[in-house]
N, C-alpha and C. Protein backbone atom coordinates (compact mmCIF):
# COMPACT_ATOMS: atom_id res chain seq x y z
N UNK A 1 101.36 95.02 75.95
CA UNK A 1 101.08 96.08 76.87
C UNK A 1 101.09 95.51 78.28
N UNK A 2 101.61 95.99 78.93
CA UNK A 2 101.75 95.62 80.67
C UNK A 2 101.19 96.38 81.39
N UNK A 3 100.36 96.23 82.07
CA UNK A 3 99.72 96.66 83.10
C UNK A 3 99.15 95.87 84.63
N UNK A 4 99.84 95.92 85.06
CA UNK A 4 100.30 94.82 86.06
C UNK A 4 99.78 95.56 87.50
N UNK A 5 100.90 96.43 87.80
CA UNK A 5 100.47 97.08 89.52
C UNK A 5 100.67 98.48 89.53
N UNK A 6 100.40 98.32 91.19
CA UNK A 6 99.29 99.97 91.61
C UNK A 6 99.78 100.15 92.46
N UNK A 7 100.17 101.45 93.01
CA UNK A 7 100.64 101.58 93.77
C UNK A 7 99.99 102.96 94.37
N UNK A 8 99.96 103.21 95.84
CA UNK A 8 99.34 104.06 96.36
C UNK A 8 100.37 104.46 97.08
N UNK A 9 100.28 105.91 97.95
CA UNK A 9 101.08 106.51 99.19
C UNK A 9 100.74 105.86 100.33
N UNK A 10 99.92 105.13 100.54
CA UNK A 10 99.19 104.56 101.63
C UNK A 10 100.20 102.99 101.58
N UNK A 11 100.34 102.83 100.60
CA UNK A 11 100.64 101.56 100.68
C UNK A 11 102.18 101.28 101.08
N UNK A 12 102.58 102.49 101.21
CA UNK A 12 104.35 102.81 101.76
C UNK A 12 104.75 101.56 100.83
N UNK A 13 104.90 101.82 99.22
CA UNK A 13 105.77 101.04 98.85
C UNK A 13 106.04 99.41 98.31
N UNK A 14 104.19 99.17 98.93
CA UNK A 14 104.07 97.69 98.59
C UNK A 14 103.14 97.88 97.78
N UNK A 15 102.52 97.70 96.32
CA UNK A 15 102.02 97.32 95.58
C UNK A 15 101.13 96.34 95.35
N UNK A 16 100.02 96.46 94.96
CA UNK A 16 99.17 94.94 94.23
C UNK A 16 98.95 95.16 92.82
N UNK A 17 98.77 93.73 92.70
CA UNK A 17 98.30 93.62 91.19
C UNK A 17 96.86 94.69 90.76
N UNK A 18 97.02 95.16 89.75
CA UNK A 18 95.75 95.99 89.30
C UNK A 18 94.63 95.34 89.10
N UNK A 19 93.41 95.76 89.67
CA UNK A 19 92.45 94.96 89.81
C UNK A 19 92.27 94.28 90.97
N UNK A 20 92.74 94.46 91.72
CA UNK A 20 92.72 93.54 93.43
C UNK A 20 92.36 93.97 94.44
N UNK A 21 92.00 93.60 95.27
CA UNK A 21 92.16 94.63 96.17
C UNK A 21 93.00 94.04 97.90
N UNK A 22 93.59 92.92 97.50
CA UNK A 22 94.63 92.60 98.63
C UNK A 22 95.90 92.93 97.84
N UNK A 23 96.41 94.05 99.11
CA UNK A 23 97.75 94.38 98.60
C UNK A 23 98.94 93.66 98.90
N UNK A 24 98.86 93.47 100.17
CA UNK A 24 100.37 92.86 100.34
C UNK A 24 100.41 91.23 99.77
N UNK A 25 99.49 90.49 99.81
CA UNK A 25 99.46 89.08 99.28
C UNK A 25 100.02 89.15 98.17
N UNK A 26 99.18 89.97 97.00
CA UNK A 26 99.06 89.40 95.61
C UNK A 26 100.48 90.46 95.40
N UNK A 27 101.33 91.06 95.69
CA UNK A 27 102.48 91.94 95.47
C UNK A 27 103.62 90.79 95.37
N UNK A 28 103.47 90.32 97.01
CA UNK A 28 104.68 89.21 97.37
C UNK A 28 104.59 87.86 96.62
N UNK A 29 103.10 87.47 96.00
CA UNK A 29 102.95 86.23 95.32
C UNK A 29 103.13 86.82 93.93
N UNK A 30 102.92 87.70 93.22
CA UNK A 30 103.05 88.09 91.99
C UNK A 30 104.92 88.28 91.79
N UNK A 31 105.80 88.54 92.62
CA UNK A 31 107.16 89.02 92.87
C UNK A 31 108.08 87.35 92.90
N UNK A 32 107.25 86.61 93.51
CA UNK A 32 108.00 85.33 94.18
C UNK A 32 107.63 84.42 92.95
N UNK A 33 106.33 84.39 92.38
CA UNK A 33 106.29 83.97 91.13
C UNK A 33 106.88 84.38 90.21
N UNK A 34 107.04 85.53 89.79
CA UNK A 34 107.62 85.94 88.43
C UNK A 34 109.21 85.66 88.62
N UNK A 35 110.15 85.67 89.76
CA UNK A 35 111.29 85.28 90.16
C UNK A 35 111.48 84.07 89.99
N UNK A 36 110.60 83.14 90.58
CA UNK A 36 110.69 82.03 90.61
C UNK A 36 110.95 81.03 89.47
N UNK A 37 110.35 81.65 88.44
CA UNK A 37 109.69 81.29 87.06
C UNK A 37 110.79 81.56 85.77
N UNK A 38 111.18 81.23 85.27
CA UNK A 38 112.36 81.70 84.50
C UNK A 38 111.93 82.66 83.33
N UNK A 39 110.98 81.59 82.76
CA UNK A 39 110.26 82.47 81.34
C UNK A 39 109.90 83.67 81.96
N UNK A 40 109.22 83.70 83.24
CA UNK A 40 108.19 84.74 83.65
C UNK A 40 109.38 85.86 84.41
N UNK A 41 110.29 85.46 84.56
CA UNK A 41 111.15 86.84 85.21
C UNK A 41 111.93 87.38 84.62
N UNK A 42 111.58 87.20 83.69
CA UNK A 42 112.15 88.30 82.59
C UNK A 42 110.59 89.54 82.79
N UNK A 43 109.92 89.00 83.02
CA UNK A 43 108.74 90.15 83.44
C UNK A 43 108.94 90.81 84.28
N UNK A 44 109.89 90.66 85.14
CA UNK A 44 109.74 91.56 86.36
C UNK A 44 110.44 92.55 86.50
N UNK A 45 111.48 92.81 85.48
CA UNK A 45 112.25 94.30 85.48
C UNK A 45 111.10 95.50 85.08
N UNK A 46 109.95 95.04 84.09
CA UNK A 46 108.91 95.83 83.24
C UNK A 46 108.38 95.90 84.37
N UNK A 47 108.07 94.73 85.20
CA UNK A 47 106.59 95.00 86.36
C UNK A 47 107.44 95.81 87.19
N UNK A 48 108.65 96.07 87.71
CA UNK A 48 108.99 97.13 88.62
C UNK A 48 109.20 98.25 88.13
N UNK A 49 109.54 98.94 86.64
CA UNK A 49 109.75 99.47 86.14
C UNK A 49 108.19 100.29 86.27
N UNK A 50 107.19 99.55 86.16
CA UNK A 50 105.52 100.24 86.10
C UNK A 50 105.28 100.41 87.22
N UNK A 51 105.90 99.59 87.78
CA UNK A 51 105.43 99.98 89.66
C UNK A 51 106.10 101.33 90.66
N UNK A 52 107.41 101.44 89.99
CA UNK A 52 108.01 102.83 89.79
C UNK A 52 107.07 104.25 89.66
N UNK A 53 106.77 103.57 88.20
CA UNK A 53 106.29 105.05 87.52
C UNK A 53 104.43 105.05 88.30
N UNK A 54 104.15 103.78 88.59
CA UNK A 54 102.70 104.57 89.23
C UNK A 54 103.30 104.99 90.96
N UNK A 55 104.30 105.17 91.80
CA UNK A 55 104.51 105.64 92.55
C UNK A 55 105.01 106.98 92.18
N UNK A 56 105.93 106.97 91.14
CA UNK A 56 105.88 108.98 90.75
C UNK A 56 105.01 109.60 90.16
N UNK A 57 103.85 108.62 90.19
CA UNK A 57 102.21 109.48 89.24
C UNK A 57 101.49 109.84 90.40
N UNK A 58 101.73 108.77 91.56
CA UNK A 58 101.29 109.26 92.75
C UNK A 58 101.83 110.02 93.49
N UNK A 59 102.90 110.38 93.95
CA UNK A 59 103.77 111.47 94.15
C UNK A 59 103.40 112.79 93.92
N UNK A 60 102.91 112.80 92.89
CA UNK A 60 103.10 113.69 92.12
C UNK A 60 101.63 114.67 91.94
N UNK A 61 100.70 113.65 91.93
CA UNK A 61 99.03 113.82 92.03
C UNK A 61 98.92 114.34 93.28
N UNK A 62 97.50 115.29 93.27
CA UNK A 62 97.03 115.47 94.64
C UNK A 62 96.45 114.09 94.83
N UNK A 63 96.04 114.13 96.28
CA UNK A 63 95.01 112.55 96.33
C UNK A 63 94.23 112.44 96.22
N UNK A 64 93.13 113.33 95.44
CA UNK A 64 92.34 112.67 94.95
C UNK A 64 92.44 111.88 93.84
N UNK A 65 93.24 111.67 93.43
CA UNK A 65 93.63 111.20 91.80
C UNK A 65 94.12 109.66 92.71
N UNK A 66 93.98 109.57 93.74
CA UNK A 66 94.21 107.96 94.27
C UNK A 66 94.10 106.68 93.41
N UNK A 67 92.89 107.00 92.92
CA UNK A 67 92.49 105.97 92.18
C UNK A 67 92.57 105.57 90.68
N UNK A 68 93.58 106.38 90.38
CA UNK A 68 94.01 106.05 88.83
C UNK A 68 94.96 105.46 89.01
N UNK A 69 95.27 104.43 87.56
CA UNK A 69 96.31 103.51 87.74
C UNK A 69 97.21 103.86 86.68
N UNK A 70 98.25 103.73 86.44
CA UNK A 70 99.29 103.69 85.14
C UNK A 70 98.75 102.01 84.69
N UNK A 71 98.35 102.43 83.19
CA UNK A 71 97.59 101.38 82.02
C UNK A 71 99.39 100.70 81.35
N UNK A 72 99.43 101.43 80.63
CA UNK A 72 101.04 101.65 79.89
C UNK A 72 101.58 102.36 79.68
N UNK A 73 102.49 102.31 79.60
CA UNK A 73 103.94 103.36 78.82
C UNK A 73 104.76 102.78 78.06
N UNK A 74 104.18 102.94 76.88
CA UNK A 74 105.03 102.71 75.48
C UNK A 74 105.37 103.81 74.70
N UNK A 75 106.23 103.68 74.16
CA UNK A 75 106.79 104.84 73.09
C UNK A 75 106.81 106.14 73.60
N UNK A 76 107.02 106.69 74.84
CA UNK A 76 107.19 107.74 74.94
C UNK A 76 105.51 108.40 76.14
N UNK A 77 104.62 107.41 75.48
CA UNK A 77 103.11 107.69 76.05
C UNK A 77 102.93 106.74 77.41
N UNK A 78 102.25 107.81 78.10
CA UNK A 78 101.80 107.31 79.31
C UNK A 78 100.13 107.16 79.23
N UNK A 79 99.62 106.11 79.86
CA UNK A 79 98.34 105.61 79.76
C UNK A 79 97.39 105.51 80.95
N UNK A 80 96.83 106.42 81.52
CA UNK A 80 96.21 106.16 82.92
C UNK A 80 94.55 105.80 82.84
N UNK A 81 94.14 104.96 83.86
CA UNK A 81 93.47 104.04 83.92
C UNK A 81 92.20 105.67 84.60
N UNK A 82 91.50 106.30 84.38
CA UNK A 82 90.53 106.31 85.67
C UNK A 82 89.48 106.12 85.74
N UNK A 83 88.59 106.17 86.92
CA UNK A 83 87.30 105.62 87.29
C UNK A 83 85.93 106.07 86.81
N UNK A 84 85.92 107.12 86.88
CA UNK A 84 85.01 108.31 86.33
C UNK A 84 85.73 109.13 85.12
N UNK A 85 84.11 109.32 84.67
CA UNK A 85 84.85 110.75 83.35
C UNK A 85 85.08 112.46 84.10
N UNK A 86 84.15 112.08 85.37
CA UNK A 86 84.80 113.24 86.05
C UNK A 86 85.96 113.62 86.25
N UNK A 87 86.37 112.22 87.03
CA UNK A 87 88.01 112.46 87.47
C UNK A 87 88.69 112.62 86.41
N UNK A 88 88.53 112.02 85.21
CA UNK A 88 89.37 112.18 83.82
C UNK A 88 89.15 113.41 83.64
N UNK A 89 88.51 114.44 83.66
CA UNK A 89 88.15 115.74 83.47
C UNK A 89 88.74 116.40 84.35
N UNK A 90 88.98 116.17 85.74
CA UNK A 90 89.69 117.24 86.82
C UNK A 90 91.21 116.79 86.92
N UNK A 91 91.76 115.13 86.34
CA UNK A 91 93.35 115.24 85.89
C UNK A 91 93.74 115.83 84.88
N UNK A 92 93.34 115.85 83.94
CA UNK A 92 93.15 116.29 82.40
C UNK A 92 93.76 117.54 82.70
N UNK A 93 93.20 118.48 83.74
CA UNK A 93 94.12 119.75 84.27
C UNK A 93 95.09 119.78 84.56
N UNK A 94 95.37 118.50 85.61
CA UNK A 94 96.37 118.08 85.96
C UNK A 94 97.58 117.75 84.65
N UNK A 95 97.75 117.20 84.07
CA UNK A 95 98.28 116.42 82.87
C UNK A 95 99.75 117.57 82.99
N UNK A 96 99.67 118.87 82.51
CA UNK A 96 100.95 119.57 82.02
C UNK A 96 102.02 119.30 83.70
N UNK A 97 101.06 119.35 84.47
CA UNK A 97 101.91 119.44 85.75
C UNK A 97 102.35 117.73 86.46
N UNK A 98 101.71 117.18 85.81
CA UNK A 98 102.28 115.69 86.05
C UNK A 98 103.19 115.29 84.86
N UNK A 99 103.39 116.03 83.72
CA UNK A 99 104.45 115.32 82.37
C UNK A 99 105.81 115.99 83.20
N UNK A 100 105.87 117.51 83.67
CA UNK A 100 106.87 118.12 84.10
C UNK A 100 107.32 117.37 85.20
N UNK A 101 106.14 116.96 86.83
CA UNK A 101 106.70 116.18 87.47
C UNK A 101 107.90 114.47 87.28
N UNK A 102 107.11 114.44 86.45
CA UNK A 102 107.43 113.26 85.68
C UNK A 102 109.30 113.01 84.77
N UNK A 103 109.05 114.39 84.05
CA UNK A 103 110.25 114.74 83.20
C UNK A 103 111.15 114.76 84.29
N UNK A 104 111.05 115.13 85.65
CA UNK A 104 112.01 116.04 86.36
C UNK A 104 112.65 114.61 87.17
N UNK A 105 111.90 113.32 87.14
CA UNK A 105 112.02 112.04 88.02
C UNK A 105 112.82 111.51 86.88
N UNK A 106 113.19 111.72 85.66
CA UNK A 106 114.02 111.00 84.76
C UNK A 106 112.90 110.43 83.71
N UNK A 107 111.50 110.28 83.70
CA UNK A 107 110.60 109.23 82.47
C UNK A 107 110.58 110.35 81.72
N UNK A 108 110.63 109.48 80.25
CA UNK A 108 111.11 110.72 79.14
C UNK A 108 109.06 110.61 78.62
N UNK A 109 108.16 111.44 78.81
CA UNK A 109 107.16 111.37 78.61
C UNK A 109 106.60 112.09 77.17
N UNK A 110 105.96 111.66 76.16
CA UNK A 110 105.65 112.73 75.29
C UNK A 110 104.31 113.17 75.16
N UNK A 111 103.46 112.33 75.79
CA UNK A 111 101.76 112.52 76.16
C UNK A 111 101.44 111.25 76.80
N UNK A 112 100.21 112.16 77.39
CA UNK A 112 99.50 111.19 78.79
C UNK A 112 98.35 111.19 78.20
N UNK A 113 97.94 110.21 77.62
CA UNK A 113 96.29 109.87 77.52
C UNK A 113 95.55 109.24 78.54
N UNK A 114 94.41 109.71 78.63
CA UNK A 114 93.12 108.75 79.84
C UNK A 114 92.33 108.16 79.20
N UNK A 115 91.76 106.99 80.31
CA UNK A 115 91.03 106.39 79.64
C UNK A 115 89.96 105.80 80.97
N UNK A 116 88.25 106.25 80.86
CA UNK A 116 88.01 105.48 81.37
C UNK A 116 87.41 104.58 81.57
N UNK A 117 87.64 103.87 82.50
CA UNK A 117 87.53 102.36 82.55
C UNK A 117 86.63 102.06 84.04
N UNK A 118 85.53 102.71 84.04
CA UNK A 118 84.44 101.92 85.13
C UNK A 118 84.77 100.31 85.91
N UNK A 119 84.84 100.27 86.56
CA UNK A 119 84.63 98.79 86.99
C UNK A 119 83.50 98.63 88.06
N UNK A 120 83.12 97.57 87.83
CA UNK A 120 82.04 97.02 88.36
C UNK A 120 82.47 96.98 90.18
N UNK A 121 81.47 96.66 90.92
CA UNK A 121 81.64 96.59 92.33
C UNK A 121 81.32 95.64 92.59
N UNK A 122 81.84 94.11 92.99
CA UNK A 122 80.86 93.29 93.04
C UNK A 122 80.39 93.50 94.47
N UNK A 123 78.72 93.23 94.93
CA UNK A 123 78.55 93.40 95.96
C UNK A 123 78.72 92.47 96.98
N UNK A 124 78.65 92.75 98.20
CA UNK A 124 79.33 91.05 99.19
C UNK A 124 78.08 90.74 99.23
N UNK A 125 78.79 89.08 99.54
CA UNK A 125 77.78 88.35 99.59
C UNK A 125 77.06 87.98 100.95
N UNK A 126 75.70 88.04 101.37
CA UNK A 126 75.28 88.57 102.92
C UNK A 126 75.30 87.60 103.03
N UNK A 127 75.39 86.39 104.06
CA UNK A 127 74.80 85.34 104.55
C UNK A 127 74.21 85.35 105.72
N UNK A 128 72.88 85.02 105.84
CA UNK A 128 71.58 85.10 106.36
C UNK A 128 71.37 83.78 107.16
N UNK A 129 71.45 83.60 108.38
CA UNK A 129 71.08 82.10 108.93
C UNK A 129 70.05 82.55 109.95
N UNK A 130 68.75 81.60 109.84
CA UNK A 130 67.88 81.92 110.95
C UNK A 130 68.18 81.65 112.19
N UNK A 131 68.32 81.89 113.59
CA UNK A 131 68.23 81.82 114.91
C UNK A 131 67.91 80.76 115.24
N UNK A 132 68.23 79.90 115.54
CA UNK A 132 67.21 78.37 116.09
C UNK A 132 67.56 78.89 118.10
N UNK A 133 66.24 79.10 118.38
CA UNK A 133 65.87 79.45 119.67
C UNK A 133 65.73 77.98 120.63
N UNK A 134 66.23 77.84 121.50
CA UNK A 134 65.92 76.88 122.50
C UNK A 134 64.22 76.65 122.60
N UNK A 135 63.84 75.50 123.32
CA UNK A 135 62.38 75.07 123.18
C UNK A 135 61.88 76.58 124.48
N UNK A 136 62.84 76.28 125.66
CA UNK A 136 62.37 77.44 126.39
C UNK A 136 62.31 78.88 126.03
N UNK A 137 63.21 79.33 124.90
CA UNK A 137 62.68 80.65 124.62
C UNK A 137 61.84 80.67 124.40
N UNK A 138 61.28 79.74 123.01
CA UNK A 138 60.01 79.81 122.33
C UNK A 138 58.72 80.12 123.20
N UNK A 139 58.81 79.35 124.78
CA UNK A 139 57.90 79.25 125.49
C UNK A 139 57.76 80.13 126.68
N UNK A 140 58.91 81.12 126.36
CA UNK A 140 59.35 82.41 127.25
C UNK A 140 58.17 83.62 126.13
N UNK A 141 58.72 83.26 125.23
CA UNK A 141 58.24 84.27 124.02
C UNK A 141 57.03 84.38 123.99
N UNK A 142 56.27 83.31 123.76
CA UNK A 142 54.82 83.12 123.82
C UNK A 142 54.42 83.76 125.36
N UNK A 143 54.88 83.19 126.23
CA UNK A 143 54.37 83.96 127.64
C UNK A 143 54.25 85.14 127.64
N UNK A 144 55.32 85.85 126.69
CA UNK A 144 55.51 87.43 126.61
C UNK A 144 54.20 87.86 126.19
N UNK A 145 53.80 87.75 124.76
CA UNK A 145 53.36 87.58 123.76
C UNK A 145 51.35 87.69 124.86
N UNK A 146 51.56 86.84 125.62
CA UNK A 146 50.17 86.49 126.39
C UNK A 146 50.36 87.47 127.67
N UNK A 147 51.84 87.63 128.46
CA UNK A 147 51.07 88.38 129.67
C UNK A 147 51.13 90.20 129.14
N UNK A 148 51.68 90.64 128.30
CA UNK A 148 51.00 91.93 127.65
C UNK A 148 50.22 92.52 127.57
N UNK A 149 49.97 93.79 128.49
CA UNK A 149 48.58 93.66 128.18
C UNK A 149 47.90 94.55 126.64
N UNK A 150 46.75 94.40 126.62
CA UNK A 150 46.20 94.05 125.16
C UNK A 150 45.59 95.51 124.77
N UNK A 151 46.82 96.25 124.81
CA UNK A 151 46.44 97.89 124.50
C UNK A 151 46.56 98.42 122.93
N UNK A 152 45.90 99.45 122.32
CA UNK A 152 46.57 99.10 121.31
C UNK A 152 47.90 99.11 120.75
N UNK A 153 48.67 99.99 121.44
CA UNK A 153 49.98 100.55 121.46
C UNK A 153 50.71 98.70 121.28
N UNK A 154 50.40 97.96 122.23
CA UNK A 154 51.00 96.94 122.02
C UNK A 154 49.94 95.85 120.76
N UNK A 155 49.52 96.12 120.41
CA UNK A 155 48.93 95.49 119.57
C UNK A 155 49.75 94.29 118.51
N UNK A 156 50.54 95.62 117.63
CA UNK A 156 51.60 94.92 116.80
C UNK A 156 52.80 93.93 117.49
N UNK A 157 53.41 94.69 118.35
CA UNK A 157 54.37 94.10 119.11
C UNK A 157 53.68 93.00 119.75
N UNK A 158 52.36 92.55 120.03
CA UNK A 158 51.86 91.07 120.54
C UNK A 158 51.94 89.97 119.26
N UNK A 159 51.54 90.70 118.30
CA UNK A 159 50.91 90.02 117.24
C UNK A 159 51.98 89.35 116.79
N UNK A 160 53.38 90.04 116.60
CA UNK A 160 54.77 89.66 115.75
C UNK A 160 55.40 88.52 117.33
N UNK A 161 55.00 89.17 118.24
CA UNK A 161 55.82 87.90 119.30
C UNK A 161 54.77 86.56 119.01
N UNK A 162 53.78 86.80 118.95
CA UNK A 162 52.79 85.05 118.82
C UNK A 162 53.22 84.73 117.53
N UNK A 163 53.46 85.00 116.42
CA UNK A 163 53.57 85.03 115.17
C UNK A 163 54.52 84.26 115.32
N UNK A 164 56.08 84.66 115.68
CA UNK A 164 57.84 84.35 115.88
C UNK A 164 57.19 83.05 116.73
N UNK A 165 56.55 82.79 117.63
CA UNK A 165 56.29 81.74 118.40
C UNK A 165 55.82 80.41 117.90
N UNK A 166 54.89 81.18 117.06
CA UNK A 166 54.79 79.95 116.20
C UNK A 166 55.08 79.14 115.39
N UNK A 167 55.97 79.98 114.53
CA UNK A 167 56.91 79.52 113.33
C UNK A 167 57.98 79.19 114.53
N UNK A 168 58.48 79.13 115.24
CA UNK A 168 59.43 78.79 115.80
C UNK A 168 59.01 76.69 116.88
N UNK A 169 57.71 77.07 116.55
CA UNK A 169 57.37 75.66 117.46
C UNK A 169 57.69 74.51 116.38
């Protein structure tokens, strides 16, 4: 089963590997490899062949359906990838009017099954570095911190500047 790339309207035509989310890199390195490669380019009539048909699935879809991918197409069956069981529920309508779009582009289709397939988000990773303040801020800060005057309104705001002052000495 091949399931390789994705293709969007946005992407005018350039493709990434499924699962990625840099498009133009992993398109031109996935293309230059499989060419390159003898065993492996015999893969690449199938990988353009899928990269085809998820540009006439997109075509063809309103956009919200952006985010489904063509899984496979074997035997006649088309296999789409989507995110939610919602969206599988509001293409699912879609389906008679994407086999016809489909029929009319030349793919001889005999059913479209969904399937979905959640993926995880990984979240980014924050990196956090503390401030290292010059000796004179520190001693700017503290001044702050002291000529304030001692209302309660400023209360907190004194307390957190002597506080920062100190951990900072």
């Amino acid at each position: 089963m091949l399931r390789l790339m994705r293709f969007t309207s946005h992407n005018q035509g350039i493709g990434h590997i499924y699962g990625t989310k840099a498009a133009r890199q992993t398109s031109l390195g996935a293309t230059t490899f499989l060419s390159g490669n003898a065993r492996m380019a015999s893969l690449l009539p199938a990988a353009m062949r899928m990269a085809s048909l998820q540009q006439d699935c997109a075509a063809a879809l309103p956009p919200m359906f952006a985010s489904c991918d063509v899984l496979s197409f074997e035997d006649a069956q088309l296999v789409l990838a989507t995110p939610t069981s919602a969206v599988a529920a509001k293409l699912k309508q879609q389906v008679p009017k994407l086999q016809a779009a489909l029929m009319k582009r030349g793919w001889q289709i005999n059913a479209i099954k969904l399937k979905v397939q959640v993926t995880r988000s990984i979240a980014p990773v924050v990196h956090t570095q503390q401030l290292n303040f010059p000796p004179a801020a520190v001693s700017a800060f503290a001044e702050l911190g002291d000529a304030l005057p001692a209302t309660p309104q400023n209360a907190t705001l004194i307390a957190a500047i002597k506080a920062m002052a100190a951990r900072r000495r």
